[in-house]
N, C-alpha and C. Protein backbone atom coordinates (compact mmCIF):
# COMPACT_ATOMS: atom_id res chain seq x y z
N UNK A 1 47.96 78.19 127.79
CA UNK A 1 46.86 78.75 127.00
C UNK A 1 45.58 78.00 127.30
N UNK A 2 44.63 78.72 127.71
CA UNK A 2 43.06 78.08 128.12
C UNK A 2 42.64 76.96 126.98
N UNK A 3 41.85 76.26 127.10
CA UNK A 3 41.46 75.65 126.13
C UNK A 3 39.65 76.38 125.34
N UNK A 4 39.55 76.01 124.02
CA UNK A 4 38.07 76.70 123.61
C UNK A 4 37.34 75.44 123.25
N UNK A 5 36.53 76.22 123.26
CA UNK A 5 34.80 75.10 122.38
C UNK A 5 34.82 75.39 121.03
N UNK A 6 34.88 76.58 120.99
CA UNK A 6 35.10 76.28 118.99
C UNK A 6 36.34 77.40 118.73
N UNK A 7 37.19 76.46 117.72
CA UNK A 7 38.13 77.45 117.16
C UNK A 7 38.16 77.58 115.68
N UNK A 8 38.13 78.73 115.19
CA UNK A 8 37.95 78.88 113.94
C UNK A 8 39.28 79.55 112.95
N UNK A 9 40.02 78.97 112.40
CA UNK A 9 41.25 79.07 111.54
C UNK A 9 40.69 80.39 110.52
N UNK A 10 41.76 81.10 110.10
CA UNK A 10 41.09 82.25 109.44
C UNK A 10 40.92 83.45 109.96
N UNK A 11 41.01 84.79 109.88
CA UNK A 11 40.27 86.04 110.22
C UNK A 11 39.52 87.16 109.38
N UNK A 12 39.47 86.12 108.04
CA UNK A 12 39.16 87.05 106.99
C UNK A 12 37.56 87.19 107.04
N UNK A 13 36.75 87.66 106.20
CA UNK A 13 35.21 88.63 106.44
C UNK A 13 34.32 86.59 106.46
N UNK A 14 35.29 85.75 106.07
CA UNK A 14 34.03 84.51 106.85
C UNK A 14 33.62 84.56 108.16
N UNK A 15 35.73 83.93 108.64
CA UNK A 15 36.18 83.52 109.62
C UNK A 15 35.49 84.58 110.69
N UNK A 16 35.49 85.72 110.22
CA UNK A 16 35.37 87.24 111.68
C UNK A 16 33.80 87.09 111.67
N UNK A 17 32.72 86.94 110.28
CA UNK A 17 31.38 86.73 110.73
C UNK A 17 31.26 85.93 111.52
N UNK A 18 31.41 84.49 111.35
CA UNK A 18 31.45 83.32 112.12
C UNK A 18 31.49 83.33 113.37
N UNK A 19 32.33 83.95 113.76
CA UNK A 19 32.77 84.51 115.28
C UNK A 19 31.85 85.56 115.60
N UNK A 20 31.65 86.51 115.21
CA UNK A 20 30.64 87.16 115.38
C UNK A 20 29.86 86.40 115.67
N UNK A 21 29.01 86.11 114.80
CA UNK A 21 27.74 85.10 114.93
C UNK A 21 27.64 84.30 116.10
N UNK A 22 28.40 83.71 116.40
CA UNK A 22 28.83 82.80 117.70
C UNK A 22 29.09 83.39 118.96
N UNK A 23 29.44 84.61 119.09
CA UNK A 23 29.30 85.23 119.93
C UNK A 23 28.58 85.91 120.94
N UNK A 24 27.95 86.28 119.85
CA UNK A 24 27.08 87.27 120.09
C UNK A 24 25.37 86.49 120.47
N UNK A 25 25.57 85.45 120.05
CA UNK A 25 24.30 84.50 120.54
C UNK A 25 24.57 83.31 121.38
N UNK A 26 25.72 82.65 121.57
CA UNK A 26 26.32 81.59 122.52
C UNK A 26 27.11 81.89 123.89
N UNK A 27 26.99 81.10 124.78
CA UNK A 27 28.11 81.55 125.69
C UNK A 27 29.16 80.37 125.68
N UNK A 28 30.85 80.24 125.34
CA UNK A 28 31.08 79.93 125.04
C UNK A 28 32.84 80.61 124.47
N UNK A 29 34.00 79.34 124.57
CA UNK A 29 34.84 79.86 124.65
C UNK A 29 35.55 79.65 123.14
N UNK A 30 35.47 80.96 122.03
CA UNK A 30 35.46 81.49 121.00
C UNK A 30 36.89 81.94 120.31
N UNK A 31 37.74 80.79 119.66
CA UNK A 31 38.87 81.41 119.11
C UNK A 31 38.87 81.50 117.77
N UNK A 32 39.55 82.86 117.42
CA UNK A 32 40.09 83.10 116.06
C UNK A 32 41.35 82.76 115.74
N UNK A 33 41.93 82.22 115.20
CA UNK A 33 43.73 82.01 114.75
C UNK A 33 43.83 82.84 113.13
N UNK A 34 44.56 83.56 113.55
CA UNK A 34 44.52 84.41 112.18
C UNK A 34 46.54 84.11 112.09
N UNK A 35 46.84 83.90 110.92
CA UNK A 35 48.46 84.15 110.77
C UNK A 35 49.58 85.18 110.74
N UNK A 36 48.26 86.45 110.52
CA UNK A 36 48.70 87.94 110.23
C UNK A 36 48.80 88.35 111.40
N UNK A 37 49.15 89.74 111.30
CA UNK A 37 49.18 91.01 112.62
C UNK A 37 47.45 91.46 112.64
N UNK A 38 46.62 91.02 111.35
CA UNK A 38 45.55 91.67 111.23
C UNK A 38 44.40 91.31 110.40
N UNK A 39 43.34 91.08 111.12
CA UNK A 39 42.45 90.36 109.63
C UNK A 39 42.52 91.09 108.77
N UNK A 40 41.59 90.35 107.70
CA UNK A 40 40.78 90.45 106.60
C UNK A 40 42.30 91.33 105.72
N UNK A 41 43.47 90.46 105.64
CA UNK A 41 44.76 91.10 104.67
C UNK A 41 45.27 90.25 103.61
N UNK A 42 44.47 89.54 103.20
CA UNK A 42 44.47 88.44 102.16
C UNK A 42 43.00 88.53 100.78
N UNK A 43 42.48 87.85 100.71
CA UNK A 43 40.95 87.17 99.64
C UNK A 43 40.11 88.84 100.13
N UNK A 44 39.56 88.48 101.49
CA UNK A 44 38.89 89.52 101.91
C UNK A 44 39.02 91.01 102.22
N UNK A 45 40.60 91.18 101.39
CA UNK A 45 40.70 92.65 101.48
C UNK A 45 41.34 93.13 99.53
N UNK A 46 41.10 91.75 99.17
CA UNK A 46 42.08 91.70 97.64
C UNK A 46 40.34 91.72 96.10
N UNK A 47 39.28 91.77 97.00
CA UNK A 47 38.26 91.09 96.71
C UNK A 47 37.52 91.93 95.47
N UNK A 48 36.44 92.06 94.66
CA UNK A 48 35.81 92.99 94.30
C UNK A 48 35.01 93.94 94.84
N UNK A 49 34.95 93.39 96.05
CA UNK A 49 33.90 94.54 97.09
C UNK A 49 32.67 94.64 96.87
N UNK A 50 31.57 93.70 96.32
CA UNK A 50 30.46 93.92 95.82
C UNK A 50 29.58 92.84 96.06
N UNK A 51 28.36 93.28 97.06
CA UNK A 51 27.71 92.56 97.67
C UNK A 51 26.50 92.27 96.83
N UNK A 52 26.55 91.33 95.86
CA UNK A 52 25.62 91.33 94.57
C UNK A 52 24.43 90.57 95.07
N UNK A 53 22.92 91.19 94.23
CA UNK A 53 21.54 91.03 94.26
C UNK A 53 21.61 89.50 93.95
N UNK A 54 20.46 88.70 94.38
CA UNK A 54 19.96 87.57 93.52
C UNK A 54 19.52 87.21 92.27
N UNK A 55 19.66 88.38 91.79
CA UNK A 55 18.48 88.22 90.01
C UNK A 55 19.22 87.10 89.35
N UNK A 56 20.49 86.04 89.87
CA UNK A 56 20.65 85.33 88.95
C UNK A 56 20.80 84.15 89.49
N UNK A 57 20.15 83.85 90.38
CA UNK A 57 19.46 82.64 91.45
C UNK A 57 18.39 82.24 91.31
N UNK A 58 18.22 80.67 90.90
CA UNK A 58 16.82 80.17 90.06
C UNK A 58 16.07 80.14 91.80
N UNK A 59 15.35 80.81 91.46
CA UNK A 59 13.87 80.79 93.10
C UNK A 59 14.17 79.27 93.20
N UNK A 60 14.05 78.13 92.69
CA UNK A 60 13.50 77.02 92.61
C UNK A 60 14.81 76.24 92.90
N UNK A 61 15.93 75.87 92.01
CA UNK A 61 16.62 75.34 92.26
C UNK A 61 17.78 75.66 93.19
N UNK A 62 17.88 77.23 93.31
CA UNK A 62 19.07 77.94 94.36
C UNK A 62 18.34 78.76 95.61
N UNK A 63 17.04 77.62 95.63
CA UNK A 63 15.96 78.44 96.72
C UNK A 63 16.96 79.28 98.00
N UNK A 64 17.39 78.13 98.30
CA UNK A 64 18.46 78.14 99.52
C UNK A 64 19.42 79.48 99.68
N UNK A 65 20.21 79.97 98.70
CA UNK A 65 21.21 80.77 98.49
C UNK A 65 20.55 82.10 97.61
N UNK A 66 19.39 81.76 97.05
CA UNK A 66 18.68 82.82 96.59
C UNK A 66 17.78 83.83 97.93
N UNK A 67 17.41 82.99 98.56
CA UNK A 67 16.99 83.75 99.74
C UNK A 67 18.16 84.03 101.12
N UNK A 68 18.85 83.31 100.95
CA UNK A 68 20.27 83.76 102.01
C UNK A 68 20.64 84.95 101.58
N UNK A 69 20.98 84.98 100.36
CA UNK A 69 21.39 86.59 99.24
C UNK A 69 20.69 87.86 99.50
N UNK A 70 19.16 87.85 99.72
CA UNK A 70 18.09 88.42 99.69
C UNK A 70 17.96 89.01 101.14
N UNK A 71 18.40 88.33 102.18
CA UNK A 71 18.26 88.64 104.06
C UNK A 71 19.72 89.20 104.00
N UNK A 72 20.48 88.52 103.49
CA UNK A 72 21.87 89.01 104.03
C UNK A 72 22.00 90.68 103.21
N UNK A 73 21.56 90.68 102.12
CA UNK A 73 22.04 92.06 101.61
C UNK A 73 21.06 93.14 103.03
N UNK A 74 19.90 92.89 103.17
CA UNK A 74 19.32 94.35 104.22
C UNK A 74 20.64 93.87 105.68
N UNK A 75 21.09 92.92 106.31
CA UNK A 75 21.38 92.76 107.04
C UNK A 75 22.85 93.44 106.60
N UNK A 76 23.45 92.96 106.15
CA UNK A 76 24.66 94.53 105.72
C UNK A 76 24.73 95.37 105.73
N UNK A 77 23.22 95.83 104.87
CA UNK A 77 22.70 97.45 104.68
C UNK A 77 23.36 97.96 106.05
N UNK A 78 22.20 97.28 106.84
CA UNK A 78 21.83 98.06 108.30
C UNK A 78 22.91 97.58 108.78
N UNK A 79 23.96 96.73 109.26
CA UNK A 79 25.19 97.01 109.87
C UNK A 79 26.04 98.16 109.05
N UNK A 80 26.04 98.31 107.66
CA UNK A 80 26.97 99.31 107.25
C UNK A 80 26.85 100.90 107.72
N UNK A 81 25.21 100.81 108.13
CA UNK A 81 24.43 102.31 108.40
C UNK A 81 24.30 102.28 109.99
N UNK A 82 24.55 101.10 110.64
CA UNK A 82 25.09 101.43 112.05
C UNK A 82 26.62 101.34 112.90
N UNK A 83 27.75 101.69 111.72
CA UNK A 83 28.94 101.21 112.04
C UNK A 83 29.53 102.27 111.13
N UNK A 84 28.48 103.00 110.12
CA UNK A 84 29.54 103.83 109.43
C UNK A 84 30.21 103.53 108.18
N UNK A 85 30.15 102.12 107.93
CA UNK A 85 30.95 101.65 107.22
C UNK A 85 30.49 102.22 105.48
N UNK A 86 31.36 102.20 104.81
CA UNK A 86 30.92 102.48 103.14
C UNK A 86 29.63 101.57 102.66
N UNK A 87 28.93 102.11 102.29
CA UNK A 87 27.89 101.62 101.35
C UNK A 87 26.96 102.37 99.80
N UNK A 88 27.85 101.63 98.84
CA UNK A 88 27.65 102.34 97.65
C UNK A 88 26.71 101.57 96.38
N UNK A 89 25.61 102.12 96.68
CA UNK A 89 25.08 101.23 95.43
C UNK A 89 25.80 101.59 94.04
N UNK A 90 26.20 100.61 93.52
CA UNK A 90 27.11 101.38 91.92
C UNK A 90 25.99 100.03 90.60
N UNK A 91 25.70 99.50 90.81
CA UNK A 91 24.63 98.44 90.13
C UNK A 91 25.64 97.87 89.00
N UNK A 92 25.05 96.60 88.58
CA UNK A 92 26.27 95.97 87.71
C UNK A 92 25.08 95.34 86.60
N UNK A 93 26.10 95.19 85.39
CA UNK A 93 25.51 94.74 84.08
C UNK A 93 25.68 92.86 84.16
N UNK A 94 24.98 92.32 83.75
CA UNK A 94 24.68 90.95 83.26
C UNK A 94 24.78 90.65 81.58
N UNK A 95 25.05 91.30 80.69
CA UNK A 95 24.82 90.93 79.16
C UNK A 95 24.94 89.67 78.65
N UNK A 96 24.30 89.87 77.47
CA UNK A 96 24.31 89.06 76.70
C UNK A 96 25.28 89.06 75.54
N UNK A 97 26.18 88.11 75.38
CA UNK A 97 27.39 88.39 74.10
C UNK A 97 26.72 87.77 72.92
N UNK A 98 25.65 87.11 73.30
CA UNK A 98 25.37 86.16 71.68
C UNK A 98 23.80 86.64 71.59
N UNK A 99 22.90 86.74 70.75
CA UNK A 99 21.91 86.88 70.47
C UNK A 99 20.77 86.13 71.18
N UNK A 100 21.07 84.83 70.79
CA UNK A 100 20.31 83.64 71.76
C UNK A 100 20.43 83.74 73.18
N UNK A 101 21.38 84.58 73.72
CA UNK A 101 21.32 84.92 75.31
C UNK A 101 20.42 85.70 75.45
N UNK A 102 20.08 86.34 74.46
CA UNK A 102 19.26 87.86 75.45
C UNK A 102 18.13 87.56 76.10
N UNK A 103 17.24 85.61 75.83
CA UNK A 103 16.02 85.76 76.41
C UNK A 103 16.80 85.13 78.02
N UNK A 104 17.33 85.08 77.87
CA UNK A 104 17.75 84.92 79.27
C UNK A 104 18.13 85.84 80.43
N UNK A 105 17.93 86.91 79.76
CA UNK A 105 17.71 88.20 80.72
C UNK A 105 16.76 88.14 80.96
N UNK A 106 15.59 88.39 80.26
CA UNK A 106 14.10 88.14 80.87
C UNK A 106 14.12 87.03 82.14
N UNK A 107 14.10 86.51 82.02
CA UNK A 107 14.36 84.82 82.80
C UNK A 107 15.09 85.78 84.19
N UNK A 108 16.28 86.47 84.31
CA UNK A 108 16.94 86.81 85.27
C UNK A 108 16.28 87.65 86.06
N UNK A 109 15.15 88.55 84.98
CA UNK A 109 14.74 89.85 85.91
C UNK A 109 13.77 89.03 86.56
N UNK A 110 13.13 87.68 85.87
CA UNK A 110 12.03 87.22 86.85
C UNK A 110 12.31 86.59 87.85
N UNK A 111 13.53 85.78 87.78
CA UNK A 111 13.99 85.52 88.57
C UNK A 111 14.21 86.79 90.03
N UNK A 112 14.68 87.86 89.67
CA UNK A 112 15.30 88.75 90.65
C UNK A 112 14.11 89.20 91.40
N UNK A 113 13.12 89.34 90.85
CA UNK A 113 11.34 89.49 91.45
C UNK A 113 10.84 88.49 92.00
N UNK A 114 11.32 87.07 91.70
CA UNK A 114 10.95 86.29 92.37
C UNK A 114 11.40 85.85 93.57
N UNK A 115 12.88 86.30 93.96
CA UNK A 115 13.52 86.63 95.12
C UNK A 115 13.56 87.46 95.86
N UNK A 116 12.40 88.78 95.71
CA UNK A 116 12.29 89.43 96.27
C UNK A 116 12.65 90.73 95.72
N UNK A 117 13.54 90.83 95.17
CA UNK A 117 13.75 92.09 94.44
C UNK A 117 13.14 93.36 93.98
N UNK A 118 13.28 94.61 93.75
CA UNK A 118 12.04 95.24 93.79
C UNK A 118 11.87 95.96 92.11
N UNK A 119 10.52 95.75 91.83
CA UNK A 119 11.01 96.29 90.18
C UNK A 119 11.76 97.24 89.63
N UNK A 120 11.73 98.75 90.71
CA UNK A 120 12.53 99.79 90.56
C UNK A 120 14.16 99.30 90.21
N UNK A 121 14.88 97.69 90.81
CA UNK A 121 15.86 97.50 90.84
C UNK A 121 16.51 97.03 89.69
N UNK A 122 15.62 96.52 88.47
CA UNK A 122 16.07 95.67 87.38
C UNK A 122 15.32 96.41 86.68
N UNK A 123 16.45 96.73 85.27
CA UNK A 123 16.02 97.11 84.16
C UNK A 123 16.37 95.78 82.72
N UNK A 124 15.91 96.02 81.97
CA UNK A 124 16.32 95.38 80.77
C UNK A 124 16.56 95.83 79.83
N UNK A 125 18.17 95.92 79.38
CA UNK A 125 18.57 97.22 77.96
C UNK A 125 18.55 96.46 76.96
N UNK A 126 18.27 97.58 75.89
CA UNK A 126 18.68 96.73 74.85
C UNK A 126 20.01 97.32 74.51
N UNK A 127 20.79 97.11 72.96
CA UNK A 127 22.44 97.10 72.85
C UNK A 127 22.69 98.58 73.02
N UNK A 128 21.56 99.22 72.43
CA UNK A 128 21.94 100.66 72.24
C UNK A 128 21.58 101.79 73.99
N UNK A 129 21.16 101.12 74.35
CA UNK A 129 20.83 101.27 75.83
C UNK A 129 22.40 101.16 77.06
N UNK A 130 22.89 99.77 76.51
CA UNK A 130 24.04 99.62 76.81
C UNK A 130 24.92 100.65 76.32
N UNK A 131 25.04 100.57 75.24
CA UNK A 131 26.37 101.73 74.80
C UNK A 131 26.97 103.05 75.35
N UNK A 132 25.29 103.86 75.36
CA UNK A 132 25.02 104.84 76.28
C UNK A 132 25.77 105.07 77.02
N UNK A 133 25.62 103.95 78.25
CA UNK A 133 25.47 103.84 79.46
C UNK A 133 27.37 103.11 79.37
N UNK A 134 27.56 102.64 78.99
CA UNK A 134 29.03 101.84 78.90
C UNK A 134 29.78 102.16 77.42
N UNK A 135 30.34 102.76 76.87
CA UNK A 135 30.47 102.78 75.71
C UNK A 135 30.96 101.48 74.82
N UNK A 136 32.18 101.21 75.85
CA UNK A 136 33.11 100.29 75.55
C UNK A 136 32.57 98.95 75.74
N UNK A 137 31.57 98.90 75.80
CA UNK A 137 30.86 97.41 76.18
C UNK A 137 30.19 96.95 74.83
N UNK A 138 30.35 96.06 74.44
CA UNK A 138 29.73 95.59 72.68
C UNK A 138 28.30 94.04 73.30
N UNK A 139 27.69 94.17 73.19
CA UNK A 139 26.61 92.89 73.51
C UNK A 139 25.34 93.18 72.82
N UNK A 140 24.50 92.05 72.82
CA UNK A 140 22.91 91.77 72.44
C UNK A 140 22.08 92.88 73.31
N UNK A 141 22.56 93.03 74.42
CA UNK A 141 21.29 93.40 75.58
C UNK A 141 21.78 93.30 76.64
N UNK A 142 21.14 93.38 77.81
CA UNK A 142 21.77 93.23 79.73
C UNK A 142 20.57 93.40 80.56
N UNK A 143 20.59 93.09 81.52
CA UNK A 143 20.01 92.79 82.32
C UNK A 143 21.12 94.04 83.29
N UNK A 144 19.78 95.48 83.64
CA UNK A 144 21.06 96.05 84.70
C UNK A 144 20.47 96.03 86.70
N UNK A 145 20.93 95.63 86.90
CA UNK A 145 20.98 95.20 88.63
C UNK A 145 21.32 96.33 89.65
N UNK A 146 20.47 97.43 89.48
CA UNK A 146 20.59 98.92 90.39
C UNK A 146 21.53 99.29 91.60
N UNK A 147 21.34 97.64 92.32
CA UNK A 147 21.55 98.04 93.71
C UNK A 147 22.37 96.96 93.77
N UNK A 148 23.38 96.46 93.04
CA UNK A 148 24.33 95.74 93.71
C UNK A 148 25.36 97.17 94.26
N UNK A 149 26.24 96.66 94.98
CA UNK A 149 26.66 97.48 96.04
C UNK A 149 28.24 97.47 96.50
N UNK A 150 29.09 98.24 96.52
CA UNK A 150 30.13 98.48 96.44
C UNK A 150 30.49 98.54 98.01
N UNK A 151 31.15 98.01 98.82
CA UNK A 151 31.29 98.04 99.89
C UNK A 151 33.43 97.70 100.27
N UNK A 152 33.50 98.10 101.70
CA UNK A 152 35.02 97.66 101.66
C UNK A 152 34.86 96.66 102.55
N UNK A 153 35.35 95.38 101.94
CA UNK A 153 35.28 94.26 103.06
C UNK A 153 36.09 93.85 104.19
N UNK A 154 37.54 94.69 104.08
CA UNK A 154 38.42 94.92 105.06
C UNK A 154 37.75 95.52 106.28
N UNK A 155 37.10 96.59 106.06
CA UNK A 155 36.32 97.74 107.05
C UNK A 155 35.46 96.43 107.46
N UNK A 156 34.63 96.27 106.63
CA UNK A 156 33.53 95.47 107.70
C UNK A 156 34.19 94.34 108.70
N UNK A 157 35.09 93.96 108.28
CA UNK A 157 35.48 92.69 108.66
C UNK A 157 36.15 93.25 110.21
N UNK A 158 37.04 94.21 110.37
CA UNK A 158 37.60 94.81 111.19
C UNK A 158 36.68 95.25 112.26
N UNK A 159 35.57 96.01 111.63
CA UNK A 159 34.26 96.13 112.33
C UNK A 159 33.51 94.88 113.56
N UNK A 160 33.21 93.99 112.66
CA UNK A 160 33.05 92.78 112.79
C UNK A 160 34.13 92.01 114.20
N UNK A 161 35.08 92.46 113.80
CA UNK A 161 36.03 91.53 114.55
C UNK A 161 35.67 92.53 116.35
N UNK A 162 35.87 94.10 116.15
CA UNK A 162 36.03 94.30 117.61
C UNK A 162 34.22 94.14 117.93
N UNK A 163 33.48 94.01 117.48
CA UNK A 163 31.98 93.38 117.95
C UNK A 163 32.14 92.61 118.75
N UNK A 164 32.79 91.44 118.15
CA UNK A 164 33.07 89.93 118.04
C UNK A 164 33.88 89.86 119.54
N UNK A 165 34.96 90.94 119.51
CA UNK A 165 35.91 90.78 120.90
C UNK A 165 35.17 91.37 121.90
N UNK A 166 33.81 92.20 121.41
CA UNK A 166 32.91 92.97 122.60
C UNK A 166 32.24 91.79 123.55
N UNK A 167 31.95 90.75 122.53
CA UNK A 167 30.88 90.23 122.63
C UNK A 167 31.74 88.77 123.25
N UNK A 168 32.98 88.62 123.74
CA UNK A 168 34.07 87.52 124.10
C UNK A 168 34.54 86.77 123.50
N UNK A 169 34.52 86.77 122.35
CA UNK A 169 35.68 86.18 121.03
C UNK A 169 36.92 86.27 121.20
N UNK A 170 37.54 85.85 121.37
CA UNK A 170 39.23 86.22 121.49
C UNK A 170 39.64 85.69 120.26
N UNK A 171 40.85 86.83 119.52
CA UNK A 171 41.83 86.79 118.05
C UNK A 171 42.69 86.85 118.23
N UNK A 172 43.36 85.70 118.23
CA UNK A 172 45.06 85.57 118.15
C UNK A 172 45.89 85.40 116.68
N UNK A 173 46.21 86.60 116.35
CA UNK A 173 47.16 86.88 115.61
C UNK A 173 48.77 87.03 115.68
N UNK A 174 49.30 86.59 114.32
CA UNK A 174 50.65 86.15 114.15
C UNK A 174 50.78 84.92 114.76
N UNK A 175 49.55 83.78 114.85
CA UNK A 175 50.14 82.32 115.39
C UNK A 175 50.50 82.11 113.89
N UNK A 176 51.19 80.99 113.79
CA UNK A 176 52.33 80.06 113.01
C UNK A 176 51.85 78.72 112.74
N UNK A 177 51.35 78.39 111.29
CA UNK A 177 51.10 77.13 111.26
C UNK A 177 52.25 76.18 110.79
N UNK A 178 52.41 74.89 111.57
CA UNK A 178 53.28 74.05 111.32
C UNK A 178 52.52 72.55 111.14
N UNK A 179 53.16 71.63 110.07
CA UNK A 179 52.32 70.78 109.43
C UNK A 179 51.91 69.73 111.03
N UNK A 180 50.89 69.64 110.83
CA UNK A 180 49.37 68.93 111.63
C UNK A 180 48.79 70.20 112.56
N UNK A 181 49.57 70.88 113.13
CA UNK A 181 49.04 71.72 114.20
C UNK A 181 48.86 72.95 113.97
N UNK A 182 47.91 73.93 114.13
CA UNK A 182 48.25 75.10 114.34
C UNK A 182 48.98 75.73 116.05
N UNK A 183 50.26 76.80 115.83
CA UNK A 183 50.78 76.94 117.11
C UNK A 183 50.80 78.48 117.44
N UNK A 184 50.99 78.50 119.00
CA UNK A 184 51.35 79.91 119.20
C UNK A 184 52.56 79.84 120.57
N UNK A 185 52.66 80.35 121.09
CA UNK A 185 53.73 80.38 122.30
C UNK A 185 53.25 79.33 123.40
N UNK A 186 51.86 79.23 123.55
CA UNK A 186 51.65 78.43 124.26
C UNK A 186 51.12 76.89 124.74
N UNK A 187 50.58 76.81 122.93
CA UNK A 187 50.02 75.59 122.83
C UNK A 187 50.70 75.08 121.43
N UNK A 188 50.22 73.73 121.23
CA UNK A 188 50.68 73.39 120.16
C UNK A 188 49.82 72.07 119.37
N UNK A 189 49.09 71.99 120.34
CA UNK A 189 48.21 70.20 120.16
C UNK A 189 47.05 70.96 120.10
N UNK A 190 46.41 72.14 119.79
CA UNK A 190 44.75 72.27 119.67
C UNK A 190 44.04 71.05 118.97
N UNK A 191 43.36 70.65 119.90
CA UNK A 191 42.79 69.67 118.35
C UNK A 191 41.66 70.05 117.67
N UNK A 192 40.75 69.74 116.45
CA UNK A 192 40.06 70.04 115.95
C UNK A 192 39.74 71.15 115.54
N UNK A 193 40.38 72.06 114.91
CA UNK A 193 40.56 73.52 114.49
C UNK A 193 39.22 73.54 113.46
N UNK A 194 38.41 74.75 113.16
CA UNK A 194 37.32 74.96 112.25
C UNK A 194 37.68 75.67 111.67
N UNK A 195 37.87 75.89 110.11
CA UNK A 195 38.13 76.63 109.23
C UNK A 195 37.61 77.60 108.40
N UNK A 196 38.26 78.69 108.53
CA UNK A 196 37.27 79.87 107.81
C UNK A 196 38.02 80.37 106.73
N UNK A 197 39.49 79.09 106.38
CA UNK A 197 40.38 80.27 105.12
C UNK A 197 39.12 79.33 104.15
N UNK A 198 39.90 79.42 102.76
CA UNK A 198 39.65 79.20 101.48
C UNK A 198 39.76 77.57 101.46
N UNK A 199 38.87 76.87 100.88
CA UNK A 199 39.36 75.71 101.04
C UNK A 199 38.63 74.59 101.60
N UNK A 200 38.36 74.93 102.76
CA UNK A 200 38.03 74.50 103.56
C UNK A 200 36.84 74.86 104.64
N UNK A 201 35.73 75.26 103.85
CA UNK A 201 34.31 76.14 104.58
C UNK A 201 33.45 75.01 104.72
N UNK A 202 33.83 73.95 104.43
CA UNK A 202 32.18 72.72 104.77
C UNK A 202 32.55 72.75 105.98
N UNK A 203 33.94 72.77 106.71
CA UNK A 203 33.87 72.64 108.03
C UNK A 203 33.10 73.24 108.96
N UNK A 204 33.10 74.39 108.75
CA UNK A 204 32.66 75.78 109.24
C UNK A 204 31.47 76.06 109.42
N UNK A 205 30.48 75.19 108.49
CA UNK A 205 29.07 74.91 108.37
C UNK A 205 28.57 73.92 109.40
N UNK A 206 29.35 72.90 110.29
CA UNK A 206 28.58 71.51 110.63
C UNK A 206 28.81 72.21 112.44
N UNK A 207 27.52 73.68 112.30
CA UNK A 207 26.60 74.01 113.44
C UNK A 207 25.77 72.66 114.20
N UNK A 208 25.64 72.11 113.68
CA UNK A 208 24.59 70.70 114.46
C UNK A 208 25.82 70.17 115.37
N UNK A 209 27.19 70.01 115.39
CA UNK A 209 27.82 69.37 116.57
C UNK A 209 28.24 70.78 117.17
N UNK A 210 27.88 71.75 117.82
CA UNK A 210 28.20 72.51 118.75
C UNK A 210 27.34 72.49 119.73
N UNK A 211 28.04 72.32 121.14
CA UNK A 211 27.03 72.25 121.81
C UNK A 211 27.15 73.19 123.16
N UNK A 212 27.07 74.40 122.66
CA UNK A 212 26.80 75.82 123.37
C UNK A 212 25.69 76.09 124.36
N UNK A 213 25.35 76.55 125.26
CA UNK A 213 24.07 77.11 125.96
C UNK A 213 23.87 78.50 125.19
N UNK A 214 22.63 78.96 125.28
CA UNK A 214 22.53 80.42 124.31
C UNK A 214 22.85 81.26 125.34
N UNK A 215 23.15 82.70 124.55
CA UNK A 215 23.13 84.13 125.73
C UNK A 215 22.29 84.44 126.06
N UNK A 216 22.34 84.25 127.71
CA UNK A 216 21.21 85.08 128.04
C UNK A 216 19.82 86.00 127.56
N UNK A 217 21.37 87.20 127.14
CA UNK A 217 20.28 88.17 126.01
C UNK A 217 19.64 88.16 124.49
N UNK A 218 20.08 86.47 124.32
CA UNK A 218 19.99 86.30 122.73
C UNK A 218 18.06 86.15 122.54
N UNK A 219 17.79 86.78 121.68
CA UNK A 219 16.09 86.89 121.28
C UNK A 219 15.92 86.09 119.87
């Protein structure tokens, strides 16, 4: 079995971005180790499916992940609308169960504007607004979030993955982990595996020690 530059443990909707990502902008020899016959058949296919807005990301203190939230949702959009894939805005409630919560909806919608959000997207109910709209729901008030988005993360991920093999990723599925190593028929000593299950994602992040040439066609 060849040896790689980065191998990434996992095939679920991290592990298959990751690879993607790496692919498609590095040149560079790109493994997936998945345990299954098939990604994304675990977390990322068991999931809620819902690619939720920022409105509840302080601008200030979750600058970081409030604006990651904010690029990544159009960047889904537009892969879901060039791949076909499901994309359902179904919008989700935030309430308030205690009285003293409700000014904290305010706080959320400014928040969600302050991340970019667009006013058409956030409303603010009050209880009887809720009821309406949910019967079975009892609260102070809510904060409702238009465009969070119902998506199947299996599909994308699957999507994702033959990109990923377009683009020279190779996915080896049904390898076998045995304690220190991950194995397959032909190897057994990989060292330094990068992880994309559960658990274990700080690995997966420390981009500063890869040391790839870019693609050609990468802009």
């Amino acid at each position: 079995m060849e040896p790689w530059d980065v191998t990434i443990v996992g095939g679920g909707i991290l592990g298959t971005s990751f690879a993607y990502w790496l692919a498609t902008r590095y040149e560079g020899r790109i493994a997936v180790l998945e345990k299954e016959p098939q990604v994304a058949l675990h977390t990322s296919r068991r999931n809620t499916g819902v690619v939720h807005r920022p409105f509840y990301l302080d601008p200030v203190g979750r600058k970081v992940f409030a604006r990651s939230s904010q690029i990544a949702y159009g960047m889904w959009r537009a892969y879901a609308a060039s791949r076909g894939l499901p994309w359902v805005p179904v919008g989700t409630f935030e309430i308030a169960t205690r009285e003293d919560r409700v000014s904290h909806l305010e706080t959320y919608r400014k928040w969600g504007l302050a991340n970019g959000m667009g006013e058409d997207e956030l409303s603010l109910l009050t209880e009887g607004e809720v009821r309406a709209l949910e019967p079975n729901v009892r609260c102070h008030g809510a904060i409702w979030s238009k465009t969070d988005t119902s998506v199947d993360y299996q599909a994308f991920t699957v999507a994702l993955r033959d990109d990923a093999e377009r683009a020279g990723a190779r996915f080896l599925r049904g390898v076998l982990r045995s304690p220190g190593a991950w194995e397959d028929p032909g190897r057994r000593d990989h060292p330094g595996p990068r992880s994309g299950a559960a658990g274990a994602r700080r690995d997966l992040a420390c981009l500063r020690r890869l040391r790839l040439p870019p693609r050609d066609d990468d802009h």
